[in-house]
PDB file of N, CA and C in Angstrom:
ATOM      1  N   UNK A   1     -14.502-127.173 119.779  1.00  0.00           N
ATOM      2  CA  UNK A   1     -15.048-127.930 118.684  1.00  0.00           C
ATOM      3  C   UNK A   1     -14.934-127.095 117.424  1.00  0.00           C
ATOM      4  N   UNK A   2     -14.251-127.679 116.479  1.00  0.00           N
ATOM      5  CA  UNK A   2     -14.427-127.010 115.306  1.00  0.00           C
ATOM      6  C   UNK A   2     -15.617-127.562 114.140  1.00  0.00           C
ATOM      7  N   UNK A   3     -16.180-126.718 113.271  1.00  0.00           N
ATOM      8  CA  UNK A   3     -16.702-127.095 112.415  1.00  0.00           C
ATOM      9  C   UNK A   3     -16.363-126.836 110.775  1.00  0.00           C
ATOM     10  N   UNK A   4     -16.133-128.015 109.986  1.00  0.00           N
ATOM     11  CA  UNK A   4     -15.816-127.173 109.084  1.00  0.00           C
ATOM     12  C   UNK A   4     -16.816-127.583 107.811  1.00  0.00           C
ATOM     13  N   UNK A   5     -17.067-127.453 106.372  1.00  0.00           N
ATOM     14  CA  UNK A   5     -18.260-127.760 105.309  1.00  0.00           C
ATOM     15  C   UNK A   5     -17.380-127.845 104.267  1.00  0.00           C
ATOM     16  N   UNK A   6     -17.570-128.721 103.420  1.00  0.00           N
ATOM     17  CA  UNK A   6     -17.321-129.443 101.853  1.00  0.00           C
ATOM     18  C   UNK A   6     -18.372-128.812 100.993  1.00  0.00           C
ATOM     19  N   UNK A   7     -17.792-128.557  99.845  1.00  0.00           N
ATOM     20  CA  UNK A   7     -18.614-128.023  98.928  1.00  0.00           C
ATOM     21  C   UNK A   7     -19.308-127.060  98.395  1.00  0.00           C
ATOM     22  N   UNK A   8     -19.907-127.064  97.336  1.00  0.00           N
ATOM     23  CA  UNK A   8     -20.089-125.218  97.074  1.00  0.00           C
ATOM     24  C   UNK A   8     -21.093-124.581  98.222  1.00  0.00           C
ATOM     25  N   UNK A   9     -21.410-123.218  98.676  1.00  0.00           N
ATOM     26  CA  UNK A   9     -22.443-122.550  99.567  1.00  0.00           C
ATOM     27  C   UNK A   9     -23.657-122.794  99.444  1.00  0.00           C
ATOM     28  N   UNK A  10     -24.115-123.009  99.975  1.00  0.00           N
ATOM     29  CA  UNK A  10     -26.050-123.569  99.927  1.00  0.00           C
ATOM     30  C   UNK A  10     -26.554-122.196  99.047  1.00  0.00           C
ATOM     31  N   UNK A  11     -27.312-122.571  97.991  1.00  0.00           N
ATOM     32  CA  UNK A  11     -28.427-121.450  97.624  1.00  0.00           C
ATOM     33  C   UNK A  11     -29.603-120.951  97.855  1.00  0.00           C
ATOM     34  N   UNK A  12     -29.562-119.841  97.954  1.00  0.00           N
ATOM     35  CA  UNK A  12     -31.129-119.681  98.321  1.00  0.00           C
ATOM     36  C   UNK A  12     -32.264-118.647  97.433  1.00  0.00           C
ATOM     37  N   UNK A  13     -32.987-118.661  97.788  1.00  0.00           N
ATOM     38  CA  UNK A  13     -34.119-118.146  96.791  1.00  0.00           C
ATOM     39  C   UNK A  13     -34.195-116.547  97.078  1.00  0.00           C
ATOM     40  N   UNK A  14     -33.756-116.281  97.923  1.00  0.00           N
ATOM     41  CA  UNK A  14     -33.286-114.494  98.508  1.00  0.00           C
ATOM     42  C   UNK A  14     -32.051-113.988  97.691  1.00  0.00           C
ATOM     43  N   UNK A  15     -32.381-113.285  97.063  1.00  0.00           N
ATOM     44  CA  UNK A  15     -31.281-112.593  96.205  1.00  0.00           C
ATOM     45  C   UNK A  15     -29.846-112.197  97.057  1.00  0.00           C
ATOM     46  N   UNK A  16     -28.938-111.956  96.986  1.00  0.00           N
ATOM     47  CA  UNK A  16     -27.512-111.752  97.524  1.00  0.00           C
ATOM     48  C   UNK A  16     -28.104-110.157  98.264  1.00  0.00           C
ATOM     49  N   UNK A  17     -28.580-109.445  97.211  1.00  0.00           N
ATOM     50  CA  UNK A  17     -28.357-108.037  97.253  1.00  0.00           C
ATOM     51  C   UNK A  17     -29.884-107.593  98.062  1.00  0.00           C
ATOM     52  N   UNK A  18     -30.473-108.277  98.491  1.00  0.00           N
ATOM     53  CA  UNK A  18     -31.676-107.834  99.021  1.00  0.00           C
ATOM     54  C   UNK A  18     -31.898-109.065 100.187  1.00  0.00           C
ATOM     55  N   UNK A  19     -31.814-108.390 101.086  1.00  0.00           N
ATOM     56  CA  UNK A  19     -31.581-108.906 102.848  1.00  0.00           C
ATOM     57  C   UNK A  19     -32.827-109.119 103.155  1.00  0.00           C
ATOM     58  N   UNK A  20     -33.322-110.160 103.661  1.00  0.00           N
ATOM     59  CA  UNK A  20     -34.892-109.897 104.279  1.00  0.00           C
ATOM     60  C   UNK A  20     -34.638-109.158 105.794  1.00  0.00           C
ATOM     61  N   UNK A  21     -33.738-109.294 106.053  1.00  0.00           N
ATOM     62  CA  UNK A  21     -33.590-108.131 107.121  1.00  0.00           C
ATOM     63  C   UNK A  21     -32.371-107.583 107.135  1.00  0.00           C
ATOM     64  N   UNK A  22     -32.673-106.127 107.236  1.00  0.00           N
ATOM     65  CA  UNK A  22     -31.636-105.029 107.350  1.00  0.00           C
ATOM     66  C   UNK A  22     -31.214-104.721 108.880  1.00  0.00           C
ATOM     67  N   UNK A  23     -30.779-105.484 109.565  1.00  0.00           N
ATOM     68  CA  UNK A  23     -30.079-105.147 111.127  1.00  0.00           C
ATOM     69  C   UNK A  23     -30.035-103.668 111.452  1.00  0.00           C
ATOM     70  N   UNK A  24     -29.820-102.709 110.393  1.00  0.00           N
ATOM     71  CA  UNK A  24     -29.746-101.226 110.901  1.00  0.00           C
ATOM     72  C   UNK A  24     -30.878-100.787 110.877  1.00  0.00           C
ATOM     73  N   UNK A  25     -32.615-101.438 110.361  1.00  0.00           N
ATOM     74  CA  UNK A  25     -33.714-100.656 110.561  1.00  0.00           C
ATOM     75  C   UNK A  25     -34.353-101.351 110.957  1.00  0.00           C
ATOM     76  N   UNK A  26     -34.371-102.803 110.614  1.00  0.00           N
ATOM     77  CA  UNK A  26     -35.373-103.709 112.230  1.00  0.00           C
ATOM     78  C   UNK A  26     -35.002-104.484 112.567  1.00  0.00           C
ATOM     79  N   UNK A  27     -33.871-104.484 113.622  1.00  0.00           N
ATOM     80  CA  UNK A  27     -33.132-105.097 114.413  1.00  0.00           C
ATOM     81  C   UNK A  27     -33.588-106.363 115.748  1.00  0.00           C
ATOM     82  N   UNK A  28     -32.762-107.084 115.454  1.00  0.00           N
ATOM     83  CA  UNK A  28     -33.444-108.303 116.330  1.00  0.00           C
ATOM     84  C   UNK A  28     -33.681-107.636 118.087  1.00  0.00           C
ATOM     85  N   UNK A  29     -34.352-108.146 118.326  1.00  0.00           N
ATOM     86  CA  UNK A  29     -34.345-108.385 119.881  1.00  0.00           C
ATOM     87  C   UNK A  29     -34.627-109.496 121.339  1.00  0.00           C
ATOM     88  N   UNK A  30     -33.993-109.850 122.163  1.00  0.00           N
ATOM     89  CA  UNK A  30     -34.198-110.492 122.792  1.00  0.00           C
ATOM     90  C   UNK A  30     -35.495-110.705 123.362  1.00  0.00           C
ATOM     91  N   UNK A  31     -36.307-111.787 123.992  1.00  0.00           N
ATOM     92  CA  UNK A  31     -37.406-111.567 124.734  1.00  0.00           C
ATOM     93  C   UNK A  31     -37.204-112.082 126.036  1.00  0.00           C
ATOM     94  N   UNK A  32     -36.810-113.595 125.996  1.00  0.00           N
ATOM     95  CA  UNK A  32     -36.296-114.553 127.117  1.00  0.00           C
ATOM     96  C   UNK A  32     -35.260-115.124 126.960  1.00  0.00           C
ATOM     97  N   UNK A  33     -33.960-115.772 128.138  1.00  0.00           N
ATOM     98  CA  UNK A  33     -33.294-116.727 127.643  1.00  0.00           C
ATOM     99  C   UNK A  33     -32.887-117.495 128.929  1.00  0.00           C
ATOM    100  N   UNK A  34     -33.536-119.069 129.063  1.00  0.00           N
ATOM    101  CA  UNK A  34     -33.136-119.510 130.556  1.00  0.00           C
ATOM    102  C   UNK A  34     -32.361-120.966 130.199  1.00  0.00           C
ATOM    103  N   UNK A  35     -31.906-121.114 131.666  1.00  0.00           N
ATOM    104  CA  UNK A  35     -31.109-122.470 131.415  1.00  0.00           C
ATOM    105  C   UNK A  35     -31.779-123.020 132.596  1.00  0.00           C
ATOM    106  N   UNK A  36     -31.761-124.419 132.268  1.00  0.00           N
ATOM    107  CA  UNK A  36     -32.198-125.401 133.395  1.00  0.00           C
ATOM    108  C   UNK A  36     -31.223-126.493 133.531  1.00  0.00           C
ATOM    109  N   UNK A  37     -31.543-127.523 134.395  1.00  0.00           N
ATOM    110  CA  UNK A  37     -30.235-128.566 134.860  1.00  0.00           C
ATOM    111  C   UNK A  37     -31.821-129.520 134.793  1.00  0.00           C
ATOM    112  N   UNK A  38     -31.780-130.445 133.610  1.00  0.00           N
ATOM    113  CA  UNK A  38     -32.988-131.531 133.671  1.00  0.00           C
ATOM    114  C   UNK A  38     -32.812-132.384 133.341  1.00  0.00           C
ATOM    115  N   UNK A  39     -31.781-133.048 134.011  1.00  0.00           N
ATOM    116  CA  UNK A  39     -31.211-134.840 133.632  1.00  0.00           C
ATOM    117  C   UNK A  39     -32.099-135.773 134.370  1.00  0.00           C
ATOM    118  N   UNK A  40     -32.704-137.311 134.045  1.00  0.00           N
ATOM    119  CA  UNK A  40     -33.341-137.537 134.729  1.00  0.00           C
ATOM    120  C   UNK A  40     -33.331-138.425 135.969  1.00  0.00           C
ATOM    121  N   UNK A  41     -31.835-138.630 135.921  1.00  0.00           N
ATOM    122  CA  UNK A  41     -31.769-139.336 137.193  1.00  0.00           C
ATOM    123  C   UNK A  41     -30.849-138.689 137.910  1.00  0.00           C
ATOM    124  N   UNK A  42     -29.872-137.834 137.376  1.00  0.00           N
ATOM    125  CA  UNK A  42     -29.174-136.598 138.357  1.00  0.00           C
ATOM    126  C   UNK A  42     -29.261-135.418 137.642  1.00  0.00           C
ATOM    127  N   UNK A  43     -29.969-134.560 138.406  1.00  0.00           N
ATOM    128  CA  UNK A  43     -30.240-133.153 137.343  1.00  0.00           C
ATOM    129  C   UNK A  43     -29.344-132.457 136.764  1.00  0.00           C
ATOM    130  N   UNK A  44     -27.623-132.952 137.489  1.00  0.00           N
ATOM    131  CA  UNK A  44     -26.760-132.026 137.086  1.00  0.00           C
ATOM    132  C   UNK A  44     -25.913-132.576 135.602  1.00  0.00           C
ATOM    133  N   UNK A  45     -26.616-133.499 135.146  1.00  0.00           N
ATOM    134  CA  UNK A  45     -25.937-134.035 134.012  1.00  0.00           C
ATOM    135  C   UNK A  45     -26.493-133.865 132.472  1.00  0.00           C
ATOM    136  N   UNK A  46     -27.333-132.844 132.574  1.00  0.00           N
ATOM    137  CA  UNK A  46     -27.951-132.671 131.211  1.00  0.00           C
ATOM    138  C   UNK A  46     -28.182-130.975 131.451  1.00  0.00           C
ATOM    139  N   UNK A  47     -28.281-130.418 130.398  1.00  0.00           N
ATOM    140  CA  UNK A  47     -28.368-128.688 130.541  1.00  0.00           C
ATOM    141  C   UNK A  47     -29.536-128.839 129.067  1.00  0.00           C
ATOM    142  N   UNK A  48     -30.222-127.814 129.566  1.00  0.00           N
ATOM    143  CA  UNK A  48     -31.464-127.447 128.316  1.00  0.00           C
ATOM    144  C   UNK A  48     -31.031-125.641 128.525  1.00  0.00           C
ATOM    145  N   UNK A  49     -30.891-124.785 127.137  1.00  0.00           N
ATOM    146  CA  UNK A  49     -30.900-123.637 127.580  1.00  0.00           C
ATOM    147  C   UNK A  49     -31.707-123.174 126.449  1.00  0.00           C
ATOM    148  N   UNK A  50     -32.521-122.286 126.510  1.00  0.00           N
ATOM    149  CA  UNK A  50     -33.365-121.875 125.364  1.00  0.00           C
ATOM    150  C   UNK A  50     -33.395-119.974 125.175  1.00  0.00           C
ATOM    151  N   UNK A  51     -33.017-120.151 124.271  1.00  0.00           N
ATOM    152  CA  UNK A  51     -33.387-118.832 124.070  1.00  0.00           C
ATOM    153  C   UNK A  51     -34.850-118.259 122.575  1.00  0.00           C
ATOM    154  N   UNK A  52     -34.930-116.993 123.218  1.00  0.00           N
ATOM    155  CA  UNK A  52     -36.497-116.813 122.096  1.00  0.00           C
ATOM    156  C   UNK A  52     -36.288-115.008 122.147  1.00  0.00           C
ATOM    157  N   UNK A  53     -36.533-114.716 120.569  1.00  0.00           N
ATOM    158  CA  UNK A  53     -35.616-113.600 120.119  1.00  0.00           C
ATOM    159  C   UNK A  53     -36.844-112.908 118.696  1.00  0.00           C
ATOM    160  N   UNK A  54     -36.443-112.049 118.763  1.00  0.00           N
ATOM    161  CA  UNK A  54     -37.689-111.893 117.210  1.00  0.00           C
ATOM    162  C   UNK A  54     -36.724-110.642 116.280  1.00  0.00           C
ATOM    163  N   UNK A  55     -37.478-110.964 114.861  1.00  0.00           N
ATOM    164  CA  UNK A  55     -36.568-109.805 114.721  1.00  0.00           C
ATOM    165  C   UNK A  55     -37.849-108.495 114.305  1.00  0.00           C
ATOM    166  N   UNK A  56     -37.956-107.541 114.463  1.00  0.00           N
ATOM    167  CA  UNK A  56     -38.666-106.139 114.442  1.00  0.00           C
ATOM    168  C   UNK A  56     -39.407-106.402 113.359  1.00  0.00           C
ATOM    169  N   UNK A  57     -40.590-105.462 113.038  1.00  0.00           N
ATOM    170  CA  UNK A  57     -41.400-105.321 112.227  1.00  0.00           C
ATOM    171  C   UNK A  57     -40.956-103.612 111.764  1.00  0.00           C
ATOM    172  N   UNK A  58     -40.028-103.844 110.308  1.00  0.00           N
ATOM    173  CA  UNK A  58     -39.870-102.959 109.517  1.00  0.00           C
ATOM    174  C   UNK A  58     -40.895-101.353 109.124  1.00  0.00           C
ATOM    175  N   UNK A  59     -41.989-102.354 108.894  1.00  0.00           N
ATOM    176  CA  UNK A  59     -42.863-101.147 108.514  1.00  0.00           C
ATOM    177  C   UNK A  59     -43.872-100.661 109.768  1.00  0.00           C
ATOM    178  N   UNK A  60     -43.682-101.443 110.965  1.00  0.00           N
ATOM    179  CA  UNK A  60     -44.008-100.558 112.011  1.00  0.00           C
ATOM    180  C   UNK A  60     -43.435 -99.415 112.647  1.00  0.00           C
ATOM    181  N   UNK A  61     -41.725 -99.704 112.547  1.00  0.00           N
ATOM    182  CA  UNK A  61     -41.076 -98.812 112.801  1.00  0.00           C
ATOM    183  C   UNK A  61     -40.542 -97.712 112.111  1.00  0.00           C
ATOM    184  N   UNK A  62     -41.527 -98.135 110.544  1.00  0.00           N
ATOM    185  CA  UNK A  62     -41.073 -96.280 109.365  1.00  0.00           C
ATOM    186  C   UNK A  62     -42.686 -96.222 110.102  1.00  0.00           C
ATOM    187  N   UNK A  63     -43.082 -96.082 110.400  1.00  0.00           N
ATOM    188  CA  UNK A  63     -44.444 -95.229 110.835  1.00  0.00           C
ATOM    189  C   UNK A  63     -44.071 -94.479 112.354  1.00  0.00           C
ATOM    190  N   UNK A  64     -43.641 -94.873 112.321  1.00  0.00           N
ATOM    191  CA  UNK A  64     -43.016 -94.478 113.771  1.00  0.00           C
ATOM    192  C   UNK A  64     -43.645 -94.915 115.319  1.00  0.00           C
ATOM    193  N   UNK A  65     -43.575 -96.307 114.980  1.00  0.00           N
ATOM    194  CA  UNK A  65     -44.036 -97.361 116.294  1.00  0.00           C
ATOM    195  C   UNK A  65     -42.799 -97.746 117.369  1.00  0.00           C
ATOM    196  N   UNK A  66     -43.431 -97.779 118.508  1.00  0.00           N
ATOM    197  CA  UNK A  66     -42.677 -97.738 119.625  1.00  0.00           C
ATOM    198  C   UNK A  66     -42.825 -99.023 120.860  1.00  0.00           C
ATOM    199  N   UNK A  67     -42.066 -99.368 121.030  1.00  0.00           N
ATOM    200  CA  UNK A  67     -42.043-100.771 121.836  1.00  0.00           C
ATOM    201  C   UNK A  67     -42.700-101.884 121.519  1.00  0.00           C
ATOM    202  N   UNK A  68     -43.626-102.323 121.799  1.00  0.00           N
ATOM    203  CA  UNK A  68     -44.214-103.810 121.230  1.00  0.00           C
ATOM    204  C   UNK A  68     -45.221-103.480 120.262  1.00  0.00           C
ATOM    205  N   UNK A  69     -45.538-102.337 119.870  1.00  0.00           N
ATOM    206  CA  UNK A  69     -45.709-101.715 118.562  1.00  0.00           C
ATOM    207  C   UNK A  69     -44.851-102.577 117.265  1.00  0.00           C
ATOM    208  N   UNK A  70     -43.475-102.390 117.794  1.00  0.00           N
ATOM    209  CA  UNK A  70     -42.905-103.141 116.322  1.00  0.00           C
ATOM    210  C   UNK A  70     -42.290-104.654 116.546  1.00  0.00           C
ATOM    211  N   UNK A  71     -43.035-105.094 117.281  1.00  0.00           N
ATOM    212  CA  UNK A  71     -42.718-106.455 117.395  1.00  0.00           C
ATOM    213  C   UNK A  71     -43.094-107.216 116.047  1.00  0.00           C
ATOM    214  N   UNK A  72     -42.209-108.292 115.675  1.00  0.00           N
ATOM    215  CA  UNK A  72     -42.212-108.924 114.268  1.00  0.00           C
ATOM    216  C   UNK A  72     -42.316-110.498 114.328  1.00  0.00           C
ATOM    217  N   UNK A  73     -41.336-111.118 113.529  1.00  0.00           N
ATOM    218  CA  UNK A  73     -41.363-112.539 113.361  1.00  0.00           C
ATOM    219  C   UNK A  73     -40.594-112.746 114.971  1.00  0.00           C
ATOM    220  N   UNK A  74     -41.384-114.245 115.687  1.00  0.00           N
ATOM    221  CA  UNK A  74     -40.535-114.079 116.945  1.00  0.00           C
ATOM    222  C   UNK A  74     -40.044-116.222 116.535  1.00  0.00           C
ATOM    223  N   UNK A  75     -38.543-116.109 117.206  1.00  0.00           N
ATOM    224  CA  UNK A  75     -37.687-117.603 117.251  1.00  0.00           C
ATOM    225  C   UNK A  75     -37.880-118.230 118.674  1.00  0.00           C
ATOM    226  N   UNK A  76     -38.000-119.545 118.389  1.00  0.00           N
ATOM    227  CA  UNK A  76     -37.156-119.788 119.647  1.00  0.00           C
ATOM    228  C   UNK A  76     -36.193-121.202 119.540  1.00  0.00           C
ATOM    229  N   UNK A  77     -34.782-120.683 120.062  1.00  0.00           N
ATOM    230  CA  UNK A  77     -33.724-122.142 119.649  1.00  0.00           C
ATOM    231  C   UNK A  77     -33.859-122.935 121.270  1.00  0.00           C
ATOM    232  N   UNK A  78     -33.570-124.220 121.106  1.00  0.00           N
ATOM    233  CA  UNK A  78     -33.455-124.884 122.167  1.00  0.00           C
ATOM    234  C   UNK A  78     -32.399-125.765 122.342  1.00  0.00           C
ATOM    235  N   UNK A  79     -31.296-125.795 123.372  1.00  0.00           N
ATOM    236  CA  UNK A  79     -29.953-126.700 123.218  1.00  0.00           C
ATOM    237  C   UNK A  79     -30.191-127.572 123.987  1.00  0.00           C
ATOM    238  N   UNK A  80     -29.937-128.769 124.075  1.00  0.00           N
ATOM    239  CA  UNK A  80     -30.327-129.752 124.807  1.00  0.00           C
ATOM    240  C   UNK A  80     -28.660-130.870 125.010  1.00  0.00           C
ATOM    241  N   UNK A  81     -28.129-130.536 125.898  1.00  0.00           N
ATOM    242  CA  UNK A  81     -26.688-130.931 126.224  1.00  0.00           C
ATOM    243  C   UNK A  81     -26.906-131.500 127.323  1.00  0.00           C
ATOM    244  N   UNK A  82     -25.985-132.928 126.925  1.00  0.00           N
ATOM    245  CA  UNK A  82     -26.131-134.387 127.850  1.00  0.00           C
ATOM    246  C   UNK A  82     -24.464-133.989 128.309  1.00  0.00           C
ATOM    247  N   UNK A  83     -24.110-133.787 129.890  1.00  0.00           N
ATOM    248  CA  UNK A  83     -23.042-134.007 129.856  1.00  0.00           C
ATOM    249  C   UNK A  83     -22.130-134.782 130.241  1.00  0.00           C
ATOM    250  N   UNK A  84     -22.744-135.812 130.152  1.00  0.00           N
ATOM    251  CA  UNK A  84     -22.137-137.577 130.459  1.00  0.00           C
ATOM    252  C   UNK A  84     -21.983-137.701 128.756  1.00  0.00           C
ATOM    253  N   UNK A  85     -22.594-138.074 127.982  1.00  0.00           N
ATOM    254  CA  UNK A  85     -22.473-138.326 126.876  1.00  0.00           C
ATOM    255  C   UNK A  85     -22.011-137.608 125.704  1.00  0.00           C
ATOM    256  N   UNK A  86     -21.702-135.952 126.487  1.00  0.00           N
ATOM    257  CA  UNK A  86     -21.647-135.018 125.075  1.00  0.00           C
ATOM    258  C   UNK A  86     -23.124-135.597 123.842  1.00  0.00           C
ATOM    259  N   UNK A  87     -23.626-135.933 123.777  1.00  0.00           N
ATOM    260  CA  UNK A  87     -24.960-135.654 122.546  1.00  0.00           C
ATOM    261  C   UNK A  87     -25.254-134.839 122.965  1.00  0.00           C
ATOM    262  N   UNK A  88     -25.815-134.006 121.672  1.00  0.00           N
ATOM    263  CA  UNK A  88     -26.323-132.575 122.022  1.00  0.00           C
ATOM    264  C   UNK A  88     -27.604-132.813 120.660  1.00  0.00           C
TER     265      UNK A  88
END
């Protein structure tokens, strides 16, 4: 599947030059990520896979915090794929 976009780049209110996150000092991390088969009249025809991820807490880790010490903002995405129908 390709995707492609028309028109100028979306703007945003975050300056170009100032990242709300810097990947080299508080880097995302995984927490969970599962897949299930939950179609409802044959389970094998629909897939749900979710994943949930956070990214670090910056100023826990200049203090010098360690494991869930610098836990930060946490995501979670959810895909929900029909595969009789392709809708997703």
């Amino acid at each position: 599947m390709t995707m492609t976009m028309s028109g100028p780049p979306p703007t945003s209110s975050i300056s170009s030059n100032a990242a709300k996150y810097d990947l080299n000092v508080n880097p995302v991390y995984q927490i969970d990520m599962t897949t299930a088969s939950t179609g409802k009249m044959v389970a094998q025809t629909k897939r749900r896979v979710r994943w949930r991820f956070g990214f670090s807490n910056k100023t826990a880790i200049q203090e010098g915090g360690k494991g869930t010490d610098c836990r930060g903002e946490e995501h979670e995405v959810t895909l929900i794929w029909s595969l009789t129908s392709g809708k997703r």
